[in-house]
C-alpha atoms as a PDB file:
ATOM      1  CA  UNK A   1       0.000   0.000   0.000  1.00  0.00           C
ATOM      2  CA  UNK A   2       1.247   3.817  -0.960  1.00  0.00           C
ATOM      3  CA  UNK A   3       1.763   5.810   1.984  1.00  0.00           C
ATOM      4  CA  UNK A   4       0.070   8.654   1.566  1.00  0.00           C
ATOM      5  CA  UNK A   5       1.694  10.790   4.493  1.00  0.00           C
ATOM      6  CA  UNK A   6       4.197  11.818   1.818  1.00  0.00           C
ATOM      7  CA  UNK A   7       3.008  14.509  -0.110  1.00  0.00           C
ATOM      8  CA  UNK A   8       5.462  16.171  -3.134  1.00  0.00           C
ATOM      9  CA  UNK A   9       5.286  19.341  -3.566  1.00  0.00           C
ATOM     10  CA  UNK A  10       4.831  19.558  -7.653  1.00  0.00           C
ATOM     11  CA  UNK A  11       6.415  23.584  -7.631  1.00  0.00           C
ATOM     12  CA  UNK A  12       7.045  23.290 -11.813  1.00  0.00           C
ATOM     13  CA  UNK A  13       6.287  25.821 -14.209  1.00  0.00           C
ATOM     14  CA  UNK A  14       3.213  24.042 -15.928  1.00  0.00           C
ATOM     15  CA  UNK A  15       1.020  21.471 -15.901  1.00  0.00           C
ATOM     16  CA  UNK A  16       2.930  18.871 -18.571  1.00  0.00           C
ATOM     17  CA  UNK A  17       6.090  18.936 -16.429  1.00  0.00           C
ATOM     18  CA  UNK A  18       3.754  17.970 -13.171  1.00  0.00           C
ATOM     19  CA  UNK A  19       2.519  14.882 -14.904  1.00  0.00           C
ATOM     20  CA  UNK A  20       6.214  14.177 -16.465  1.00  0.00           C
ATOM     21  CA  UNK A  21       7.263  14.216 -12.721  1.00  0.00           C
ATOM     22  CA  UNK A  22       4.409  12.122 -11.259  1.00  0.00           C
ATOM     23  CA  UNK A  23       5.450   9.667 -13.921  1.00  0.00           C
ATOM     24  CA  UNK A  24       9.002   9.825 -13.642  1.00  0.00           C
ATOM     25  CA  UNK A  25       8.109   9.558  -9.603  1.00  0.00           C
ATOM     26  CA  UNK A  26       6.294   6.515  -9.969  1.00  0.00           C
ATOM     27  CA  UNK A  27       3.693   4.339  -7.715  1.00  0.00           C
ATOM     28  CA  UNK A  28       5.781   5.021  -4.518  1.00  0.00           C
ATOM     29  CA  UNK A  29       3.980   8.582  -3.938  1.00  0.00           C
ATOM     30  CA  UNK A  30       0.164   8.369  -3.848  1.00  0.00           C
ATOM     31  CA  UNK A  31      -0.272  12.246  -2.844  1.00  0.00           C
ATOM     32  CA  UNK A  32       0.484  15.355  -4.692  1.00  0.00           C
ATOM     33  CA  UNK A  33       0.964  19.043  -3.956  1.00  0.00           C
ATOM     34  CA  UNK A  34      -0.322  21.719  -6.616  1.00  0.00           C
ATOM     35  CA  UNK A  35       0.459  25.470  -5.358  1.00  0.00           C
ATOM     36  CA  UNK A  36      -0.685  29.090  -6.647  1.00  0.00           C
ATOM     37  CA  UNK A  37       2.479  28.792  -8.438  1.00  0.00           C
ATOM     38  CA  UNK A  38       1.164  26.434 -10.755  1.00  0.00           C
ATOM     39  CA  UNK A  39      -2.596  27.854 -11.191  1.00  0.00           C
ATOM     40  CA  UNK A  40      -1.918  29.341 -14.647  1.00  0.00           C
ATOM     41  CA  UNK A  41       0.371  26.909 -15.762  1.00  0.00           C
ATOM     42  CA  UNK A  42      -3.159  24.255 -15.641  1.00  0.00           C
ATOM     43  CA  UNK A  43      -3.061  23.159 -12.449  1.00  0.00           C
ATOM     44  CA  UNK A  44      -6.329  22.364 -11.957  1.00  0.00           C
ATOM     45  CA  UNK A  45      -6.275  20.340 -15.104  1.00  0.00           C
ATOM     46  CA  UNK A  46      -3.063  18.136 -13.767  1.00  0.00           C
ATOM     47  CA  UNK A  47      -5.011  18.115 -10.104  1.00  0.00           C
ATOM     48  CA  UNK A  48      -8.117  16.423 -12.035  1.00  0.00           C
ATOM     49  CA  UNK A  49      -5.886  14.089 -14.444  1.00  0.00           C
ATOM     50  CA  UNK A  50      -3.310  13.082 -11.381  1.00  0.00           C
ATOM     51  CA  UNK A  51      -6.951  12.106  -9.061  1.00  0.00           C
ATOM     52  CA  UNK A  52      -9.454  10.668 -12.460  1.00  0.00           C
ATOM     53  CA  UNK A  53      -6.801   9.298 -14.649  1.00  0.00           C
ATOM     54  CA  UNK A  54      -4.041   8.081 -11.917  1.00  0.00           C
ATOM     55  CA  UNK A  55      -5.723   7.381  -8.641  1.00  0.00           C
ATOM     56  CA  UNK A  56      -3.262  10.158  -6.989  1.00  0.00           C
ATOM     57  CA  UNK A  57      -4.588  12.010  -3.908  1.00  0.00           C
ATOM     58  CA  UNK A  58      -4.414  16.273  -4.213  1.00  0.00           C
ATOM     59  CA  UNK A  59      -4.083  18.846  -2.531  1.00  0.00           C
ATOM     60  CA  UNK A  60      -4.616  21.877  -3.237  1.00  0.00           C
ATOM     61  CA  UNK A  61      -2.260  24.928  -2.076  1.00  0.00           C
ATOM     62  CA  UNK A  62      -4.188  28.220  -2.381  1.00  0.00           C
ATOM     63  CA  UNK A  63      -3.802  29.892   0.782  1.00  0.00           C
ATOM     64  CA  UNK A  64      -6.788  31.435  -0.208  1.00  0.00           C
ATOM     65  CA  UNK A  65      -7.626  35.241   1.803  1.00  0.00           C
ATOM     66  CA  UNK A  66     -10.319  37.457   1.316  1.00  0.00           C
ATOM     67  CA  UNK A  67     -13.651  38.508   2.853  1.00  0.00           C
ATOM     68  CA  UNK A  68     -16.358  35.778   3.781  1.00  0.00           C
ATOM     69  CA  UNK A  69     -18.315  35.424   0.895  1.00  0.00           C
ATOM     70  CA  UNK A  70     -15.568  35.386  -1.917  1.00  0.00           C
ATOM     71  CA  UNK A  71     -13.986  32.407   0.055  1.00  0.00           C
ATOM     72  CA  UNK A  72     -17.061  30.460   0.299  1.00  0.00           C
ATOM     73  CA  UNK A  73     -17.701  30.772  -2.900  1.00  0.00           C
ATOM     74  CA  UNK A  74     -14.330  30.466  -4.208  1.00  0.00           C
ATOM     75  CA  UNK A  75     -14.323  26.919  -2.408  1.00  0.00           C
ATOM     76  CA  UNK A  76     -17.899  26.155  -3.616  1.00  0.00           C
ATOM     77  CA  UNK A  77     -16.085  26.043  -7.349  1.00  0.00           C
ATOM     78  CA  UNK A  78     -13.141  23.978  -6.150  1.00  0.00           C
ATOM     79  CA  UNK A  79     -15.070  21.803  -4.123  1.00  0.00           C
ATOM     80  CA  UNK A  80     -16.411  20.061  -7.565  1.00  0.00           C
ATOM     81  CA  UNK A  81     -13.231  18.824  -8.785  1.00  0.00           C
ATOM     82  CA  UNK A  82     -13.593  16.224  -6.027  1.00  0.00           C
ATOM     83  CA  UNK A  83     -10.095  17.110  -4.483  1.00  0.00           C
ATOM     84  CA  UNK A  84      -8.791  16.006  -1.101  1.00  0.00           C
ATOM     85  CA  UNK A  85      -7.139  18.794   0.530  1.00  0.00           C
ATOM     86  CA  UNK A  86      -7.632  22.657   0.277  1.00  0.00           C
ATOM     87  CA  UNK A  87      -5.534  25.544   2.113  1.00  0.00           C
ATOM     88  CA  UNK A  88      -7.058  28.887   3.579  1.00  0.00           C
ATOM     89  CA  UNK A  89      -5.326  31.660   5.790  1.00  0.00           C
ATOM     90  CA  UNK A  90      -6.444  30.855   9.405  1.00  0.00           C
ATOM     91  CA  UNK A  91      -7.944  33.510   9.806  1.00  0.00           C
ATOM     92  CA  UNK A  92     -11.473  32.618  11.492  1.00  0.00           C
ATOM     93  CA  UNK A  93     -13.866  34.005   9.253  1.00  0.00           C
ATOM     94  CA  UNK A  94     -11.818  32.694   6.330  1.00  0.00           C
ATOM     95  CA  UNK A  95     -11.995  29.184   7.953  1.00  0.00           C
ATOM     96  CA  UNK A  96     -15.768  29.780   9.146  1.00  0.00           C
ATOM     97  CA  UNK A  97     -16.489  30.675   4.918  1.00  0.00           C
ATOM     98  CA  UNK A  98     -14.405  27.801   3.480  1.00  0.00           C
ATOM     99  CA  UNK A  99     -16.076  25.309   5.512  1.00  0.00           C
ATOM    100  CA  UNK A 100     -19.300  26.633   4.518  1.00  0.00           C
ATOM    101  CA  UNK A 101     -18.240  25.972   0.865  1.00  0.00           C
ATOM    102  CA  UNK A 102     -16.845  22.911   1.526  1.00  0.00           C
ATOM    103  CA  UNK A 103     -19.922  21.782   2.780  1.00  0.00           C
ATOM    104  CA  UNK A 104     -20.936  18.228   1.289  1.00  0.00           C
ATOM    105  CA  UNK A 105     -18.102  17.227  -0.369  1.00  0.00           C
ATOM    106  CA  UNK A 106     -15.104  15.267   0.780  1.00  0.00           C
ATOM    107  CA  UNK A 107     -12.625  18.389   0.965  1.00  0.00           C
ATOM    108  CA  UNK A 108     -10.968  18.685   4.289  1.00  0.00           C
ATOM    109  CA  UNK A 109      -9.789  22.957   4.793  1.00  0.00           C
ATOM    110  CA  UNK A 110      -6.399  23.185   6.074  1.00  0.00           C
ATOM    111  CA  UNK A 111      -5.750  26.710   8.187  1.00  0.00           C
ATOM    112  CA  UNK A 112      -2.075  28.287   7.403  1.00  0.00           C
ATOM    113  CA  UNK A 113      -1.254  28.932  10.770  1.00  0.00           C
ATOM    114  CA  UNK A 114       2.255  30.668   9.819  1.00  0.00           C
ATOM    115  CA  UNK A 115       4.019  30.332   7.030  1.00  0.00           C
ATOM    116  CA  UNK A 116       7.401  27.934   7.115  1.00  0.00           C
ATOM    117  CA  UNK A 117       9.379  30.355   5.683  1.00  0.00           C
ATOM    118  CA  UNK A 118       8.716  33.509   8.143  1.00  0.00           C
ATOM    119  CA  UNK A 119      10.188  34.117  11.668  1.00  0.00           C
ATOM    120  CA  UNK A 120      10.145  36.417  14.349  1.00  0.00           C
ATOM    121  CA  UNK A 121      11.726  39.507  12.212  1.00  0.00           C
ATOM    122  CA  UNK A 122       9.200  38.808   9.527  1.00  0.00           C
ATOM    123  CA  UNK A 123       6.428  39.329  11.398  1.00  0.00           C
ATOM    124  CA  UNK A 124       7.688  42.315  12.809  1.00  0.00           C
ATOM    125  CA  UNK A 125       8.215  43.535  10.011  1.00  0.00           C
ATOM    126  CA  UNK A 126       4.666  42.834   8.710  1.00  0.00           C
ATOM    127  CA  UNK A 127       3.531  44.293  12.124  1.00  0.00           C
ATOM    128  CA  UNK A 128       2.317  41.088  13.679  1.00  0.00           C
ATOM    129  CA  UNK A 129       1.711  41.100  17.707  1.00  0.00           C
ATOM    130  CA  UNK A 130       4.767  40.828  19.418  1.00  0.00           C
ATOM    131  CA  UNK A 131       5.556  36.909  21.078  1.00  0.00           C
ATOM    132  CA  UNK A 132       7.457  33.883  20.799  1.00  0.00           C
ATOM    133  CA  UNK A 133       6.470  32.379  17.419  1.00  0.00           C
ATOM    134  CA  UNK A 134       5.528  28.928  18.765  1.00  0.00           C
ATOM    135  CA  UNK A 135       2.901  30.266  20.881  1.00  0.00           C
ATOM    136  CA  UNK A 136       1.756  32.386  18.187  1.00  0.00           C
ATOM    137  CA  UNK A 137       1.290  29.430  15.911  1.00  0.00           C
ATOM    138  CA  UNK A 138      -0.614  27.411  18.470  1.00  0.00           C
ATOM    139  CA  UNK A 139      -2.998  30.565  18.981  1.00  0.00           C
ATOM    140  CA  UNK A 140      -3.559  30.216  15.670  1.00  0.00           C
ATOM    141  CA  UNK A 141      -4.422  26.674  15.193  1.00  0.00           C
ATOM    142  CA  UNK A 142      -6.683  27.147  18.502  1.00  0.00           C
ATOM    143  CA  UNK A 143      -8.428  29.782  16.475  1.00  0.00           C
ATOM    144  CA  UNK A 144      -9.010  27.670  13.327  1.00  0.00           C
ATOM    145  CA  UNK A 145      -9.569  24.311  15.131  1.00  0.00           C
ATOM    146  CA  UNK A 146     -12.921  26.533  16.835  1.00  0.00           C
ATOM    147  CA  UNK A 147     -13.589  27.950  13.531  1.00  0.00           C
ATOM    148  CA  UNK A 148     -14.206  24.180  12.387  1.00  0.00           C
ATOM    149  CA  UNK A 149     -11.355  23.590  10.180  1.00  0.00           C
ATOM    150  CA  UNK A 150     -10.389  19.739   9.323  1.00  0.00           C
ATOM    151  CA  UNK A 151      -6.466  20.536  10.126  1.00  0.00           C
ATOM    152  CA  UNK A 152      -3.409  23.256   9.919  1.00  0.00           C
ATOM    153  CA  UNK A 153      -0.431  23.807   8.318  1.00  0.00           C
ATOM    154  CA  UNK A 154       2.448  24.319  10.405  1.00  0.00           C
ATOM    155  CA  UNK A 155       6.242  23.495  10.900  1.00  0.00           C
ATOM    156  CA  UNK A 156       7.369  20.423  12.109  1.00  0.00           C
ATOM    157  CA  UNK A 157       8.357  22.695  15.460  1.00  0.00           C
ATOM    158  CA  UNK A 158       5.073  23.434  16.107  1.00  0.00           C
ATOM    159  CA  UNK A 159       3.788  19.944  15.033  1.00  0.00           C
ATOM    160  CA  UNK A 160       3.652  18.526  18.938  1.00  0.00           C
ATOM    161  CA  UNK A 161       2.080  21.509  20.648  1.00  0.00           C
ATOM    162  CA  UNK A 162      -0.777  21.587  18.378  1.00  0.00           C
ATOM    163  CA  UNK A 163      -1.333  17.870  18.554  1.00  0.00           C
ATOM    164  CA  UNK A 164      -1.488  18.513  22.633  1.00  0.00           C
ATOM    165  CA  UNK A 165      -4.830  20.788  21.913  1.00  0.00           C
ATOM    166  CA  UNK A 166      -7.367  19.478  23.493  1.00  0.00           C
ATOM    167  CA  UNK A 167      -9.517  20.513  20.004  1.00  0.00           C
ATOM    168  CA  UNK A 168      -6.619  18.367  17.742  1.00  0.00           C
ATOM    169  CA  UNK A 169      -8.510  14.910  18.614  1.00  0.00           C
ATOM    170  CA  UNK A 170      -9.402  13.659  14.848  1.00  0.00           C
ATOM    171  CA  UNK A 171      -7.862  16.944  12.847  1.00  0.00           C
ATOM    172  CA  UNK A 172      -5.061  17.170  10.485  1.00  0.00           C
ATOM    173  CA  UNK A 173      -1.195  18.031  10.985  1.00  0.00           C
ATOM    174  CA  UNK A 174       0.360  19.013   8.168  1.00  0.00           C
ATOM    175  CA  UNK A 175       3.876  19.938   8.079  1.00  0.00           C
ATOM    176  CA  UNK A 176       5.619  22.004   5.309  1.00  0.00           C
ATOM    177  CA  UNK A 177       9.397  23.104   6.169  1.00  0.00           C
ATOM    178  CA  UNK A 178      10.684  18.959   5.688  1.00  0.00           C
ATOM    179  CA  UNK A 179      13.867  18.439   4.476  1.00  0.00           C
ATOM    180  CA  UNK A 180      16.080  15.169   4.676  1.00  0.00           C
ATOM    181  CA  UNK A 181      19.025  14.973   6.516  1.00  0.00           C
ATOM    182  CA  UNK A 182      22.077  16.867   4.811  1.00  0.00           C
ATOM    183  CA  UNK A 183      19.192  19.110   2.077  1.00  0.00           C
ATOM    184  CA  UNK A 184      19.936  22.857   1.897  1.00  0.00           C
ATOM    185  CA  UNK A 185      17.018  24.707   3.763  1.00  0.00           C
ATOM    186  CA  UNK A 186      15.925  26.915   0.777  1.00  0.00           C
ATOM    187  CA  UNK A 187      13.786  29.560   1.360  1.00  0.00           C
ATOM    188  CA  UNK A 188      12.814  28.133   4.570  1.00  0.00           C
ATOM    189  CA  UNK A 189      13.625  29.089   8.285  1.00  0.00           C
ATOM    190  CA  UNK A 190      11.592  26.507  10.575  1.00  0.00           C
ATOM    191  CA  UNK A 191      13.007  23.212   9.341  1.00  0.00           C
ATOM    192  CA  UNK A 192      13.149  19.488  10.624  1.00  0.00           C
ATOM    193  CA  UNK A 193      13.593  15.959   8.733  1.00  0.00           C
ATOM    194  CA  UNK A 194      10.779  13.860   7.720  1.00  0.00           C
ATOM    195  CA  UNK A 195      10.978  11.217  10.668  1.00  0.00           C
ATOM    196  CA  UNK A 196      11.367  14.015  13.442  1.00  0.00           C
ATOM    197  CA  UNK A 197       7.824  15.732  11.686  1.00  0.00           C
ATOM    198  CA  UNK A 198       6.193  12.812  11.464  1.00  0.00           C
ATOM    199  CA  UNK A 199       7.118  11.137  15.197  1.00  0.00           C
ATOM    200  CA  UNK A 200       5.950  15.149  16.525  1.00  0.00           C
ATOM    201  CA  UNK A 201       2.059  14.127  15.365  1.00  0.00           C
ATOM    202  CA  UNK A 202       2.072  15.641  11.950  1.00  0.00           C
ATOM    203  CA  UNK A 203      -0.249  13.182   9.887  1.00  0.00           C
ATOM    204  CA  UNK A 204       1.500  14.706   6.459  1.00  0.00           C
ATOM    205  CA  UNK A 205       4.714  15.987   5.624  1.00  0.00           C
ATOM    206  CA  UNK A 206       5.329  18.066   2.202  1.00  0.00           C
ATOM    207  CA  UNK A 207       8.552  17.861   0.351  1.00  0.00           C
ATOM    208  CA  UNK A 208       9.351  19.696  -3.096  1.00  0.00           C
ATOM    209  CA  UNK A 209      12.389  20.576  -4.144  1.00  0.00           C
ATOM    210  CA  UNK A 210      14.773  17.684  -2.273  1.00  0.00           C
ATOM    211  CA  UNK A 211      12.772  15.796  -4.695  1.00  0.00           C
ATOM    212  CA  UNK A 212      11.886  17.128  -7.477  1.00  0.00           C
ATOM    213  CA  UNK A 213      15.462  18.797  -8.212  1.00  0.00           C
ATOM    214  CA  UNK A 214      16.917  15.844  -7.818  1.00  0.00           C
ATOM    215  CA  UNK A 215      18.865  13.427 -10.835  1.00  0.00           C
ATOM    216  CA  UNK A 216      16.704  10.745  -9.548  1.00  0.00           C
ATOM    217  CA  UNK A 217      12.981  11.791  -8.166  1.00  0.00           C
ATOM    218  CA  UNK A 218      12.204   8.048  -7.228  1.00  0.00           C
ATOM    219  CA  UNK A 219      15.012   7.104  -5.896  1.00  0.00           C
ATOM    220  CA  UNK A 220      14.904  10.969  -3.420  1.00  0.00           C
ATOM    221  CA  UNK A 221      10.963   9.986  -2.668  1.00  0.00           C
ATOM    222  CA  UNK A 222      11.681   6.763  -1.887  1.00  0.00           C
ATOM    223  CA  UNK A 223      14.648   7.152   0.667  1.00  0.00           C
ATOM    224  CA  UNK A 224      12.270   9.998   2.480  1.00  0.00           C
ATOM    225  CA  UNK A 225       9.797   7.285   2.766  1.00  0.00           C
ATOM    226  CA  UNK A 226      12.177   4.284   3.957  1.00  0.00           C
ATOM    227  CA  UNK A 227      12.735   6.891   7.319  1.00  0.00           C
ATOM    228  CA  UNK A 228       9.636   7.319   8.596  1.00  0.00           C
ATOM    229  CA  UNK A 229       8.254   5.538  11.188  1.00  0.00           C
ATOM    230  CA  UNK A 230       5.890   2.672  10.812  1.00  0.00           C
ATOM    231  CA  UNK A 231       2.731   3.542  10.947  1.00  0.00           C
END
C-alpha cells in the first residue's frame, strides 16, 4: 500500500512537467501538492488528471484570503473537482467561509497557521503582535480548530504543541518546512527531517524541491519514505 503521508510538492512551471514528474516519480507517492504557483500553468487540469486518470490524492495549495463570501464561494467552485485537501489563511472568518463551501463534499480545509518560511523579524516587520512564534502558531491553530477547520499547516516545530490541543482529537497536521538529513534549507527558516515531523504528530509531511530537483525523483521519494516511522 502507498503511503500517503508523503506529499510532493509539484512547484514546476506548468502542468505537462507535473505529470512528467508524477510519472518519472512513480507508484511510490500516492499524494500530490499543486500550489498558486502552478494555477496558470493548468493546475487544476493536472489536479483532475493526477486524481481521475491516476488514482493520486491532491491537494490543493491556495492559501486562499479574502472577505467571507468570496472564500465560500471560491471553495464552492473547487469543491467540484472532487479534491482532497484545500488551504485557507487561518484567519477565522476565512476558515468559518471555506467550511461553509466545503460543505458536502469530501474536501478537508487546512488553516495556514504561519508560514514555514517567516520568523520572528518577519512578522515584525509585517507588524504582527509581538511573542514567541511557537505560541503564536498554536494561537492560531486554537483559532481555526474553533472555527471548524479539518487541520493546519504548520512546521514540524510546532507539530507537537498543536497535537497537545485538546480541540486536535481527529484533525489534520500538516507539516511544510521537511527536508532530509544533509538538504539545503531553501527559502525556509523553521526546518526538521521527515521522521522528526512525522514522530511530533504531523499526519502529512510536504517535500518539493529535495525531490523534485533531484537526478533521480524516485530514488529521493523513496529514501524519504524508507525513514519514517511505521505507521
Amino acid at each position: 500500500m502507498t503511503d500517503t503521508r508523503l506529499i510532493v510538492a509539484l512547484d514546476v512551471p506548468h502542468a505537462v512537467a507535473g505529470l512528467e514528474l508524477a510519472a518519472r516519480i512513480g507508484p511510490d507517492v500516492g499524494f500530490y501538492k499543486i500550489g498558486l504557483g502552478m494555477l496558470t500553468g493548468g493546475g487544476l487540469a493536472l489536479a483532475q488528471e493526477l486524481k481521475g486518470e491516476h488514482g493520486k490524492r491532491i491537494f490543493l495549495d491556495m492559501k486562499l484570503f479574502d472577505i467571507g463570501a468570496t472564500v465560500e464561494a471560491a471553495v464552492r467552485g473547487l469543491a467540484q473537482f472532487d479534491l482532497d485537501f484545500l488551504t485557507v489563511h487561518g484567519d477565522p472568518h476565512v476558515v468559518r467561509a471555506a467550511m461553509e463551501g466545503a460543505a458536502g463534499s469530501d474536501l478537508k480545509i487546512l488553516a495556514v497557521t504561519i508560514l514555514t518560511s517567516l520568523d520572528r523579524a518577519d512578522l515584525d516587520a509585517g507588524l504582527m503582535r509581538a511573542g514567541a512564534m511557537d505560541q503564536m502558531v498554536l494561537d492560531r491553530a486554537a483559532a481555526a480548530f474553533d472555527a471548524g477547520a479539518d487541520g493546519v499547516i504548520a512546521s514540524p516545530h510546532e507539530a507537537a504543541q498543536i497535537r497537545a490541543l485538546p480541540d486536535a482529537e481527529g484533525r489534520l497536521i500538516v507539516t511544510p518546512g521537511v527536508r532530509p538529513a544533509g538538504s539545503d534549507a531553501d527559502d525556509q527558516k523553521r526546518i526538521a527531517t521527515p521522521a522528526a515531523a512525522i514522530s511530533a504528530g504531523a499526519d502529512h509531511i510536504v517535500v518539493g524541491r529535495p525531490i523534485w530537483q533531484h537526478a533521480d525523483p524516485a530514488a529521493a521519494a523513496r529514501a524519504i519514505l524508507d525513514t519514517l516511522p511505521r505507521q
